[in-house]
Protein backbone atom coordinates (compact mmCIF):
# COMPACT_ATOMS: atom_id res chain seq x y z
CA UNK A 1 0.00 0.00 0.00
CA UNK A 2 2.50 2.35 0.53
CA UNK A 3 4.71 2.06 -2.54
CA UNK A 4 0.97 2.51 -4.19
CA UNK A 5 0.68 5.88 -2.43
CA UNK A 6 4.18 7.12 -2.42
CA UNK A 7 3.28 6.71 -6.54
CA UNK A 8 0.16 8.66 -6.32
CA UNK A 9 1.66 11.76 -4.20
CA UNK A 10 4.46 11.36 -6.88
CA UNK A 11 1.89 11.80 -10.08
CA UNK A 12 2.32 15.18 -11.16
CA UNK A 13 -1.28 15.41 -11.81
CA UNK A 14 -2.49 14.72 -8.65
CA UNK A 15 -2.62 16.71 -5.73
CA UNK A 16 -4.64 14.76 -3.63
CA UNK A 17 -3.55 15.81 0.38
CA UNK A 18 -5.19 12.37 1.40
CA UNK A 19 -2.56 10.70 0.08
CA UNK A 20 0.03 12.63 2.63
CA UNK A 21 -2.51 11.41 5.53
CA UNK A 22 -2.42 8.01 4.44
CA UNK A 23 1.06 7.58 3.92
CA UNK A 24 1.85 8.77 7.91
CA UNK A 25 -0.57 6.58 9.02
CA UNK A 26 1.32 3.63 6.86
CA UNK A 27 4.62 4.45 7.83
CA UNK A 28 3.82 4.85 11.33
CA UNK A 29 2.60 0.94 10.97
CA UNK A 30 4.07 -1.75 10.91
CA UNK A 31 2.88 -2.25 7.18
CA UNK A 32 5.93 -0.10 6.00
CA UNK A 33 9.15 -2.12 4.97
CA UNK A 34 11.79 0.11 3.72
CA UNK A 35 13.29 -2.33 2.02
CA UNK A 36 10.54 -3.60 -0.17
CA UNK A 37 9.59 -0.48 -1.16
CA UNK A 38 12.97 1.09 -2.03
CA UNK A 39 12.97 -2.18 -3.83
CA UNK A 40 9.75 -0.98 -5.71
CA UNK A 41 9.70 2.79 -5.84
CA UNK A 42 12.24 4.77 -8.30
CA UNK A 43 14.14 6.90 -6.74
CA UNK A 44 12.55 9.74 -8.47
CA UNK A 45 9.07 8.79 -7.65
CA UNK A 46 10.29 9.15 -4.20
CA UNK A 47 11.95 12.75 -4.62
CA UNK A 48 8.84 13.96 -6.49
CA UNK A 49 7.04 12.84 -3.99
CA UNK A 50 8.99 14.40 -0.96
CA UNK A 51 9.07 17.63 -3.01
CA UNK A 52 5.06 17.56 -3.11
CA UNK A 53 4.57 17.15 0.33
CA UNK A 54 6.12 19.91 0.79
CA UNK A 55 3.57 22.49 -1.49
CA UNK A 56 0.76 20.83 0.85
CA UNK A 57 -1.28 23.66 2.49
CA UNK A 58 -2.80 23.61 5.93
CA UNK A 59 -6.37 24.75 4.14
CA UNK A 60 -5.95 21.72 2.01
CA UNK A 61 -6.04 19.31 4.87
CA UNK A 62 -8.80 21.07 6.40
CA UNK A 63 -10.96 20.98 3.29
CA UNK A 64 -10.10 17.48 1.70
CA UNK A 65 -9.41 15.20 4.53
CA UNK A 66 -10.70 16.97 8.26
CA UNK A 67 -14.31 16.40 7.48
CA UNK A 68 -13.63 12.71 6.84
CA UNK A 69 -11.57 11.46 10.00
CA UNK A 70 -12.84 10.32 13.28
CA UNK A 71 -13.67 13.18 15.90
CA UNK A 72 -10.16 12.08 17.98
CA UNK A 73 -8.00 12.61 14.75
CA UNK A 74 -10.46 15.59 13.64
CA UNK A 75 -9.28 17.13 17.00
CA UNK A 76 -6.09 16.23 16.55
CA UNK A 77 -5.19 17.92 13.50
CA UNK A 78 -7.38 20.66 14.19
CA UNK A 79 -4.32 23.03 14.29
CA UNK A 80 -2.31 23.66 11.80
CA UNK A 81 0.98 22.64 14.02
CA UNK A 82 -0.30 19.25 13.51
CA UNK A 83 -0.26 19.40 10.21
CA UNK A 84 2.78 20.71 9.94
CA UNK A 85 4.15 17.59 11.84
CA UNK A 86 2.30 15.29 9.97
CA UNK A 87 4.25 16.71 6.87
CA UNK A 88 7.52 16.71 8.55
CA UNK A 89 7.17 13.06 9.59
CA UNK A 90 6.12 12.35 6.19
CA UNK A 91 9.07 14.49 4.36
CA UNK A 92 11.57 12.53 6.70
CA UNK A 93 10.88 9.17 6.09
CA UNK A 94 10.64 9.70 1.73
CA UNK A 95 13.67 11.23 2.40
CA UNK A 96 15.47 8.00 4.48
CA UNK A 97 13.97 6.30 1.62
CA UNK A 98 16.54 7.98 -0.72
CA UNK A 99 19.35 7.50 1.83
């Protein structure tokens, strides 16, 4: 699932914030192996993808994934600090993924 998503965020003709969400949820699972999926992804999927996450806004989130999550995680990521985590998390681990 992950190499699946890392793919999508990649797609320069998406820009689908979801996908961000869903990939911090995956790699803070135990569903992530960072060797299959360095493995699977091309290196440049995963830069394009770590550049993306980066053009990500805040109003974004709140529009295309807040309405949609549990009222825990709604609260959650209710501030945009959280978000801003959420990316950083996200960022750093595409980026150990090009290590």
């Amino acid at each position: 699932m992950c190499i699946q998503k890392i793919q999508a965020l990649a797609a320069l003709q998406r820009h689908a914030v979801r996908d961000l969400f869903d990939l911090d949820h995956l790699f803070s699972s135990t569903l992530s192996k960072s060797d299959i999926i360095r493995k699977s992804v091309k290196k440049e999927e995963v830069e394009k993808a770590a550049d993306k996450v980066g053009k990500f806004q805040y109003k974004d989130f709140k529009e295309q994934v807040l309405p949609y999550l549990s009222e825990s995680l709604e609260a959650m990521y209710s501030n945009p600090a959280a978000f801003d985590d959420l990316k950083r998390r996200v960022e750093d681990y595409l980026l150990e993924l090009m290590g």
